[in-house]
Protein backbone atom coordinates (compact mmCIF):
# COMPACT_ATOMS: atom_id res chain seq x y z
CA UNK A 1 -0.72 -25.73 161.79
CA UNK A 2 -3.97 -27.45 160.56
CA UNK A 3 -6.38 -24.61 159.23
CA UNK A 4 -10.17 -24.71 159.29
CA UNK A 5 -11.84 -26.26 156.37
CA UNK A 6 -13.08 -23.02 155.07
CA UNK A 7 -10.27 -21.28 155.72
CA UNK A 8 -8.38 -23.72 153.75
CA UNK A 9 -10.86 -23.60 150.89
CA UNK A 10 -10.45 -19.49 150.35
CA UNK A 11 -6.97 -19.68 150.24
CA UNK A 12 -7.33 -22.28 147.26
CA UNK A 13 -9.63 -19.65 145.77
CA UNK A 14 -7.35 -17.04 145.77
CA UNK A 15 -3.97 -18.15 146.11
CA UNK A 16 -3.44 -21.33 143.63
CA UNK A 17 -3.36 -21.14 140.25
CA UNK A 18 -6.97 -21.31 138.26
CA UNK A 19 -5.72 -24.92 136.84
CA UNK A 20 -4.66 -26.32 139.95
CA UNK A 21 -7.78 -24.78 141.74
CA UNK A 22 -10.04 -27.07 143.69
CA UNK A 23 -8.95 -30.90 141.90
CA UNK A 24 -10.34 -32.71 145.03
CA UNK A 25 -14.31 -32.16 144.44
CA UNK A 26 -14.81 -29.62 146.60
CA UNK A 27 -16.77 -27.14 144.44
CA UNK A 28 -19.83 -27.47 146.44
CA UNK A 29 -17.90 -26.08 149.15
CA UNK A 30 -16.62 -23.44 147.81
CA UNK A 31 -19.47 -22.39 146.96
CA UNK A 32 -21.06 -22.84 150.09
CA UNK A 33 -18.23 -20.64 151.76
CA UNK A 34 -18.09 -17.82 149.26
CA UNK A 35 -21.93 -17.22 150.00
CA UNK A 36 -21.12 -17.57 153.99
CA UNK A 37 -18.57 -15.30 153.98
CA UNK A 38 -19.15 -13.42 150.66
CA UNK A 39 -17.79 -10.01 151.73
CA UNK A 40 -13.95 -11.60 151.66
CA UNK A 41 -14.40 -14.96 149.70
CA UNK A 42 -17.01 -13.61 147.10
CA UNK A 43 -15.95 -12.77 143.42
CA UNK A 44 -18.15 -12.99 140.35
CA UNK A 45 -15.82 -14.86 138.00
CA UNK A 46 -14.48 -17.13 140.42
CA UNK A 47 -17.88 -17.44 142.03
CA UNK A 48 -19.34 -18.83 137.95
CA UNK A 49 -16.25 -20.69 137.77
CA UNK A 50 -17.35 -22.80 140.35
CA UNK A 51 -20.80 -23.17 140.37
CA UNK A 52 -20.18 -25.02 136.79
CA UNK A 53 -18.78 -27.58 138.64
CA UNK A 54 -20.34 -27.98 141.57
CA UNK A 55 -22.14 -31.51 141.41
CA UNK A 56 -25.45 -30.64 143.89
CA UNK A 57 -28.06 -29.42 142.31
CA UNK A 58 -29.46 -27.84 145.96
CA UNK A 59 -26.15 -26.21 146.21
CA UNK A 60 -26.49 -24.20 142.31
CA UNK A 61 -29.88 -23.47 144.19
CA UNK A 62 -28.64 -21.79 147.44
CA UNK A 63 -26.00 -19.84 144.38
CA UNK A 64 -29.03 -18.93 142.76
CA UNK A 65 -30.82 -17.67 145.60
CA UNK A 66 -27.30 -15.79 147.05
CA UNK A 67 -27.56 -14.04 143.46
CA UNK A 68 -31.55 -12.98 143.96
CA UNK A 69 -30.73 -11.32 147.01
CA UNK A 70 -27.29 -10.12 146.84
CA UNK A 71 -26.01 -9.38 143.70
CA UNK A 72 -29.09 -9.46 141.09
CA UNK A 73 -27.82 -7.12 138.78
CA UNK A 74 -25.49 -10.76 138.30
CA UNK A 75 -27.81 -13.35 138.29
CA UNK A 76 -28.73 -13.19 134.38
CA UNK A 77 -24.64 -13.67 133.75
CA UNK A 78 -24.68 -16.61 136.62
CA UNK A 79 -28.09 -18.35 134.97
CA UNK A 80 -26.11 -18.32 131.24
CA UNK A 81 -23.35 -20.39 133.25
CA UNK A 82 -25.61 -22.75 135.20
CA UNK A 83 -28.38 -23.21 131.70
CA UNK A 84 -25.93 -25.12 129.74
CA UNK A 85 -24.97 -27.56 132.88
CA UNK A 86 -28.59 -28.39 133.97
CA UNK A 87 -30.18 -28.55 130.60
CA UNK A 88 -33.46 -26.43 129.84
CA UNK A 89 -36.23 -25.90 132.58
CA UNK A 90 -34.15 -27.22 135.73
CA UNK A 91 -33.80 -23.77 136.51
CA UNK A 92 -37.05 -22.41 136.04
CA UNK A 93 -38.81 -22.61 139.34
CA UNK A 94 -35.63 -22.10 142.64
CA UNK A 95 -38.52 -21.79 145.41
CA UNK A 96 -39.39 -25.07 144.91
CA UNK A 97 -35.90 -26.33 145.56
């Protein structure tokens, strides 16, 4: 049985081990499908886990933005995460993204 693509991709989130967890580049993904389905695939530490990784900066935006609007009591522990990857002032302006 062949699962869907983001069905395949939660079950890597929350079934294999953190160190064998996502090792084919498919952070931006994962990111992209806890936000679309963020009341099963969403969790905070798993959710910063990945967005240091992810390698788009549009899709760290679209995290950023899920944060804003979602969660924002979270986005000051999610920004700490993303500041040391994207260096100083890449995050400052998100609408412009």
């Amino acid at each position: 049985m062949t699962l869907p693509r983001w069905h395949s991709t939660i079950w890597v989130l929350t079934c294999v081990p953190p160190a064998w967890a996502l090792q084919y580049d498919e952070y931006d993904n994962a990111l992209n499908v806890m936000i679309t389905h963020s009341p099963i695939a969403w969790e905070h530490v798993k959710f910063k886990d990945v967005a240091v990784k992810v390698k788009s900066q549009e899709a760290l935006y679209k995290g950023i933005s899920f944060y804003l609007e979602e969660h924002p009591d979270l986005l000051n522990d999610l920004l700490k995460v993303g500041q040391g990857k994207q260096g100083p002032g890449s995050l400052g302006c998100i609408s412009c993204a």
